[in-house]
Protein backbone atom coordinates (compact mmCIF):
# COMPACT_ATOMS: atom_id res chain seq x y z
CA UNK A 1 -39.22 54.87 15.84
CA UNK A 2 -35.89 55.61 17.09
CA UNK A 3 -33.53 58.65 15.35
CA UNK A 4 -30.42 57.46 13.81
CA UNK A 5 -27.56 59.42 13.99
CA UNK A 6 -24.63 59.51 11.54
CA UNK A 7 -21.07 59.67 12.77
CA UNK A 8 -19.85 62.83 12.36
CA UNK A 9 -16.23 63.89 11.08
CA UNK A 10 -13.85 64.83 13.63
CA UNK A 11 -11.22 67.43 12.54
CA UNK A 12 -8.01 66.33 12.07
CA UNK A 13 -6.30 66.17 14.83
CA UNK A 14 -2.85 68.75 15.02
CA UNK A 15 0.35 67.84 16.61
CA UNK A 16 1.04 71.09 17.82
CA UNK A 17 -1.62 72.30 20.05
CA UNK A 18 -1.11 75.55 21.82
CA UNK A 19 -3.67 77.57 23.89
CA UNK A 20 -2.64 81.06 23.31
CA UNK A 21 -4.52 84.28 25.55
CA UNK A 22 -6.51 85.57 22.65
CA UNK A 23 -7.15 84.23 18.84
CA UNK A 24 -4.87 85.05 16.40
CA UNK A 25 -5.91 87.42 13.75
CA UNK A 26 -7.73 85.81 10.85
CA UNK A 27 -5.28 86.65 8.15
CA UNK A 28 -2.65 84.92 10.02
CA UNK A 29 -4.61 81.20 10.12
CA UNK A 30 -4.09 80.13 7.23
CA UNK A 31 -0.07 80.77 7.79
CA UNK A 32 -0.70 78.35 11.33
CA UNK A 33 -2.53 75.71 9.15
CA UNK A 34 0.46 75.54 6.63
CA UNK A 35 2.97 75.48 9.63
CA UNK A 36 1.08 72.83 11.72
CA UNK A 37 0.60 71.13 8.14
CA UNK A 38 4.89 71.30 8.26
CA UNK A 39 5.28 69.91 11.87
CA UNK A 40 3.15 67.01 11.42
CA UNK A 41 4.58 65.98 7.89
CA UNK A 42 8.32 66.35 9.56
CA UNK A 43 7.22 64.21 12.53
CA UNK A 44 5.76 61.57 10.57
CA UNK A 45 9.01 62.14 8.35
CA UNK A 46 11.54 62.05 11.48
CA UNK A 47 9.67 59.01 13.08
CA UNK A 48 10.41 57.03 9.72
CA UNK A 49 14.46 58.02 9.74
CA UNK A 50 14.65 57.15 13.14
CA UNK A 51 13.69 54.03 13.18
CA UNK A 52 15.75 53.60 10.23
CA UNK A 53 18.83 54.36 11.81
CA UNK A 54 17.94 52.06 14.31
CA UNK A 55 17.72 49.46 12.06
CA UNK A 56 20.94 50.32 10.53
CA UNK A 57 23.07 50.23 13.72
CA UNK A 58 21.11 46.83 14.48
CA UNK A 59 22.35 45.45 11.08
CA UNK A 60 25.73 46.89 12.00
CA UNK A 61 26.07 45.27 15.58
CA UNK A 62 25.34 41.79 14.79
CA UNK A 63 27.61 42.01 11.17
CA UNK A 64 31.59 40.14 12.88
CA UNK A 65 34.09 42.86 13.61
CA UNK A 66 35.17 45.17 16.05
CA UNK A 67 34.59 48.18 13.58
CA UNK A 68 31.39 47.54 12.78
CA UNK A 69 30.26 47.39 16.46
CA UNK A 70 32.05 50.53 16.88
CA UNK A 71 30.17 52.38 14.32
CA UNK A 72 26.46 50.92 15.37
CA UNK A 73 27.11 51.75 19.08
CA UNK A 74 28.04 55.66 17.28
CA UNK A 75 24.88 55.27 14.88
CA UNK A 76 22.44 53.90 18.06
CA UNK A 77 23.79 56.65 20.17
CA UNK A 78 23.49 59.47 17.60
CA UNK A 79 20.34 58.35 16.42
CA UNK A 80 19.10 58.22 20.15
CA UNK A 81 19.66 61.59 20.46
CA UNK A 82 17.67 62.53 16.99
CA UNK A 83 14.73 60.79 18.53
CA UNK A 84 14.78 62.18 21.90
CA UNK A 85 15.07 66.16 20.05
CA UNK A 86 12.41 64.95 17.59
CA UNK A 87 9.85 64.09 20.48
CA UNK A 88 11.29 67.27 22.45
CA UNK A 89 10.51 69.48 19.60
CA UNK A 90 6.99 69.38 20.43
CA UNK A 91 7.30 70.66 23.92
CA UNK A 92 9.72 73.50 22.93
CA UNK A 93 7.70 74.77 20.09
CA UNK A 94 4.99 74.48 22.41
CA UNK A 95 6.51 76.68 25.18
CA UNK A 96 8.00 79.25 22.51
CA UNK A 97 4.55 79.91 21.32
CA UNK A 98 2.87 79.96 24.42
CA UNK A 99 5.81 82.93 25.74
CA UNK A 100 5.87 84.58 22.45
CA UNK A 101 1.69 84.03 22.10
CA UNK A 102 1.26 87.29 23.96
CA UNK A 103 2.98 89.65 21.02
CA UNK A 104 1.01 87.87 18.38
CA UNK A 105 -2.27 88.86 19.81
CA UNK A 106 -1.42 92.24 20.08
C-alpha cells in the first residue's frame, strides 16, 4: 500500500529577506516579525495607490483640455517616481540591514 503524504504548510513568505552574519537575539524577533509584518502591509498598501494614481492621470489625459493633460503628464510622472522608490525600498532596506547587521549581532 502506498504512504500518502499531506501537503504541508509553507511559512509565509516575507518581503524583506536579509541574511545577516549571526541570528539576532531572541528577544529582538518578535520586534523583526512586527516590522516585516509593517513592510509587507505598506507594499501591498503602496502597490494599491500606485496604480491608483495611474488611473487617475489616465482619466485625466483622455478628459479635452490642455490643463488637464498638463496635470496627468505631472500626476503619471510623480506617481512614476512613487513606484520606482516603492520597489527600491526593498533593496535599500535590504542593504541597510545587511551593513548595519553586524552591530545587531553583537
Amino acid at each position: 500500500m502506498e504512504e500518502m503524504f499531506l501537503p504541508t504548510a509553507k511559512p509565509a513568505t516575507t518581503v524583506l529577506q536579509v541574511n545577516l552574519p549571526c541570528e539576532p537575539p531572541e528577544g529582538m524577533q518578535p520586534l523583526f516579525d512586527l516590522l516585516n509584518s509593517f513592510v509587507e502591509i505598506a507594499f501591498i498598501a503602496g502597490v494599491a495607490v500606485a496604480t491608483l494614481g495611474f488611473l487617475y492621470a489616465g482619466i485625466r489625459f483622455m478628459t479635452p483640455g490642455e490643463d488637464n493633460s498638463r496635470i496627468a503628464k505631472k500626476a503619471a510622472r510623480n506617481t512614476t517616481i512613487g513606484a520606482t522608490l516603492l520597489l527600491g525600498a526593498n533593496i535599500i532596506v535590504s542593504f541597510l540591514v545587511s551593513q548595519l547587521g553586524t552591530a545587531i549581532c553583537s
